[in-house]
C-alpha atoms as a PDB file:
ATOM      1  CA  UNK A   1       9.194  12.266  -3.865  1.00  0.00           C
ATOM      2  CA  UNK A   2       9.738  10.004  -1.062  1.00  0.00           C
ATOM      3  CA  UNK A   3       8.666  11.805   1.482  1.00  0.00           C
ATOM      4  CA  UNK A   4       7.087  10.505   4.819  1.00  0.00           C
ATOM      5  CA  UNK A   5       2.945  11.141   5.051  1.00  0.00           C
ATOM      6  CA  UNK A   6       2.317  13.814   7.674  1.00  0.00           C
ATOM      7  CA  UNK A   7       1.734  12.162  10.745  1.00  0.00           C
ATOM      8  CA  UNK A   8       2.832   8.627   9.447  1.00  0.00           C
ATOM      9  CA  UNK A   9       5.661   6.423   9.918  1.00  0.00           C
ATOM     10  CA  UNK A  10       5.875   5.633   5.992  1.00  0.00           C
ATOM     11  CA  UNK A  11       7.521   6.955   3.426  1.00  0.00           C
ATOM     12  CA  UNK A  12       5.668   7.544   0.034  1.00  0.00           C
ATOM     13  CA  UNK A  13       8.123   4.605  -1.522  1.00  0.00           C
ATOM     14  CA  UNK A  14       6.652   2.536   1.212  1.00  0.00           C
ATOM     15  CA  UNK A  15       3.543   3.299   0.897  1.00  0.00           C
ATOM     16  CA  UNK A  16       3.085   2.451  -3.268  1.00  0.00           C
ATOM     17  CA  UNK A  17       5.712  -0.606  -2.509  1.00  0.00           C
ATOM     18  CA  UNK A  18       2.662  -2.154   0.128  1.00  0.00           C
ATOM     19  CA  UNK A  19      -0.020  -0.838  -2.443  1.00  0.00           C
ATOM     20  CA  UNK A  20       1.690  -2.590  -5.400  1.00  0.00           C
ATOM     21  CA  UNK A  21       2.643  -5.713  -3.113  1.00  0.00           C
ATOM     22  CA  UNK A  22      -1.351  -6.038  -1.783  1.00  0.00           C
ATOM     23  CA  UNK A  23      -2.307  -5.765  -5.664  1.00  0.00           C
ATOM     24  CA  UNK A  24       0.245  -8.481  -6.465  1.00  0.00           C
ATOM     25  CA  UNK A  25      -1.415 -10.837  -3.706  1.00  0.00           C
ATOM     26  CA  UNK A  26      -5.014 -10.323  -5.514  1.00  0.00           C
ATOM     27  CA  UNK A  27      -3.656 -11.344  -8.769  1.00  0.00           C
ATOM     28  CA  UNK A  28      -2.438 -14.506  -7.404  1.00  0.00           C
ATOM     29  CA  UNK A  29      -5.353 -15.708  -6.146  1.00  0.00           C
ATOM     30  CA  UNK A  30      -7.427 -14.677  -9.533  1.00  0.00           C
ATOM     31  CA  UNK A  31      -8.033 -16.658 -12.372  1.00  0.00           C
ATOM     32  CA  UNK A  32      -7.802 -15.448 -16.004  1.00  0.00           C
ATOM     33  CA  UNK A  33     -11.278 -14.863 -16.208  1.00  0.00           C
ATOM     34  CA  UNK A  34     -12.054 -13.849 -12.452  1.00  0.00           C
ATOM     35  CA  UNK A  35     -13.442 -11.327 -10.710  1.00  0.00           C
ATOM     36  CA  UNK A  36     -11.834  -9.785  -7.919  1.00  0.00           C
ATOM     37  CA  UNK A  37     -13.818  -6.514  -5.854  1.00  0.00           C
ATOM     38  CA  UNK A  38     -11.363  -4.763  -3.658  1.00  0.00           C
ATOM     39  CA  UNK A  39     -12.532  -2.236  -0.927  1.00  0.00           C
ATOM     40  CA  UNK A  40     -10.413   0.212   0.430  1.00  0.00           C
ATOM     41  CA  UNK A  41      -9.807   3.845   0.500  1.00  0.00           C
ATOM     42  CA  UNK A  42      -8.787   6.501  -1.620  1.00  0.00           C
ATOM     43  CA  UNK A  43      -5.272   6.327  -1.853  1.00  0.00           C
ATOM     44  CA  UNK A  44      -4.845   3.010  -2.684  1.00  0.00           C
ATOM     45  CA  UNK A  45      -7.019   3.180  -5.342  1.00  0.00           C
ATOM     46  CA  UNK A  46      -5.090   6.358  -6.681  1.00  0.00           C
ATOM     47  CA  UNK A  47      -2.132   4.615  -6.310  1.00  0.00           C
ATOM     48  CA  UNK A  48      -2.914   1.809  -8.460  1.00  0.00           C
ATOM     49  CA  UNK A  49      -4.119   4.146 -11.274  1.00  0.00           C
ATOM     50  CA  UNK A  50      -1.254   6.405 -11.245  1.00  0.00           C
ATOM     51  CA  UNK A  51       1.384   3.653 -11.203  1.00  0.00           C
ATOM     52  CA  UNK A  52      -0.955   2.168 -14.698  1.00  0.00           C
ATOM     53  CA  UNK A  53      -1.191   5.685 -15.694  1.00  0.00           C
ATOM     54  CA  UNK A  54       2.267   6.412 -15.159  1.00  0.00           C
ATOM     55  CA  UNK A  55       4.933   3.830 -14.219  1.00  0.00           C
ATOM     56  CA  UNK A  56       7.629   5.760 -12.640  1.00  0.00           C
ATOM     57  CA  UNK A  57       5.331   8.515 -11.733  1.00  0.00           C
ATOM     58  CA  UNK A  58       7.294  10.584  -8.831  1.00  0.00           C
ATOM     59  CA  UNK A  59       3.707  11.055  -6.901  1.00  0.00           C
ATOM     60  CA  UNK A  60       2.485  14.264  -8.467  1.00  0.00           C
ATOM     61  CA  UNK A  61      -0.333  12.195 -10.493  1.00  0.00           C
ATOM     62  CA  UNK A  62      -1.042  10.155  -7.664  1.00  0.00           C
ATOM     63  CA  UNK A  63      -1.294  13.609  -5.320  1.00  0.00           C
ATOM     64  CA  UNK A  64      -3.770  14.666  -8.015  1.00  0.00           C
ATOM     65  CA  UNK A  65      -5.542  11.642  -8.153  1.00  0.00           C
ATOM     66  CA  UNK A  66      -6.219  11.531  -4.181  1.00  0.00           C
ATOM     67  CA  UNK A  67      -7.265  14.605  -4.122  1.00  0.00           C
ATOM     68  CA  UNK A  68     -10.690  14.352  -6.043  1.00  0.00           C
ATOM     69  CA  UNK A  69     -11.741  10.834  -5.081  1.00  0.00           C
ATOM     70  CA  UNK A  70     -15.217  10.903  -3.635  1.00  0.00           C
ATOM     71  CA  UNK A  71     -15.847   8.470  -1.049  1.00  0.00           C
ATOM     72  CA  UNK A  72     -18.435   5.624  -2.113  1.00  0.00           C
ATOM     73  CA  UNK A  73     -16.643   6.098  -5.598  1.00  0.00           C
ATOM     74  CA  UNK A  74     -16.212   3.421  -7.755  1.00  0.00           C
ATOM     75  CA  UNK A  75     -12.811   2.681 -10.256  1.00  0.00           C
ATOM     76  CA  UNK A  76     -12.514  -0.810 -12.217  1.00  0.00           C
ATOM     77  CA  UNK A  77      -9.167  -1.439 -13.586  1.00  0.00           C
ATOM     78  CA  UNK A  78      -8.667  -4.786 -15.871  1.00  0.00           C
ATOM     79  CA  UNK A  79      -5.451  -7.082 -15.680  1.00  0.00           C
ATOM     80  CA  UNK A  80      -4.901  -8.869 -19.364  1.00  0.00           C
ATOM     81  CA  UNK A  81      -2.160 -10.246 -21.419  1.00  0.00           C
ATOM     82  CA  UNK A  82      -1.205  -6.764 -22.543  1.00  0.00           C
ATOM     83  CA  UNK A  83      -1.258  -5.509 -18.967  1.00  0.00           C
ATOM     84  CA  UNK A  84      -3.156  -3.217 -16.750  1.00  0.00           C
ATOM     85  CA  UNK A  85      -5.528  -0.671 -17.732  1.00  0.00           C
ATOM     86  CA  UNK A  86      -7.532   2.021 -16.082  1.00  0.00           C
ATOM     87  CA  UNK A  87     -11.080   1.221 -17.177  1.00  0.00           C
ATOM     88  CA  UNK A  88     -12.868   4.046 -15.036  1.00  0.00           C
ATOM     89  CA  UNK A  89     -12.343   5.926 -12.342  1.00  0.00           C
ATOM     90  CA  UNK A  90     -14.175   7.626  -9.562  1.00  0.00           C
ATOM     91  CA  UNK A  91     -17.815   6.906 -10.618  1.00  0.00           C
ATOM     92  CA  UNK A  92     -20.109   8.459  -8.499  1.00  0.00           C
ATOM     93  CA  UNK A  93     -23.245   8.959 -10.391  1.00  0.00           C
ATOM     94  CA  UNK A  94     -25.076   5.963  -7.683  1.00  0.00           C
ATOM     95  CA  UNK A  95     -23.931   8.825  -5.133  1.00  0.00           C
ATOM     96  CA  UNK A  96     -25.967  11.451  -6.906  1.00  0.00           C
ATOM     97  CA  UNK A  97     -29.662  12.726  -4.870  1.00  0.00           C
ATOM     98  CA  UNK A  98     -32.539  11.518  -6.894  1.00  0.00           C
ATOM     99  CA  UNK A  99     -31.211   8.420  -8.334  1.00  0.00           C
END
């Protein structure tokens, strides 16, 4: 799937290329035992979890992904010597009435 976003200018390529690069920038300036908070929308975030989900994903998984992140949502992912992992994903129990 590399298909340009309705209304865009960007192919999907583009798109996870720019996610991946922005990720890459936030490593750099991270320790090994840092903390970094990133804010953004949606399909950033499911971008990042379906490339660590699924490497060479063609976009289905991060369609899926996309498509049920609530906004507010929270997703923590952790950067080690073995790699990336998805630790969670769209928490939203803060969100919740009554809490």
């Amino acid at each position: 799937m590399d298909q340009r976003f309705r209304g865009a200018g960007e192919s999907f390529r583009a798109f996870v290329t720019r996610v991946g690069t922005a990720l890459s920038e936030v490593l750099a300036m991270t320790g090994p035992r840092d903390t970094a908070v990133v804010v953004t929308s949606g399909g950033p975030i499911a971008a990042i979890a379906a490339t660590i989900l699924m490497p060479n994903a063609d976009g289905e998984l991060w369609r899926r992904l996309n498509g049920v992140i609530v906004h507010g949502s929270s997703s923590t992912f952790s950067i080690g010597p073995r790699g990336a992992a998805l630790v969670s994903f769209n928490e939203h129990a803060h969100l919740q009435t009554g809490r």
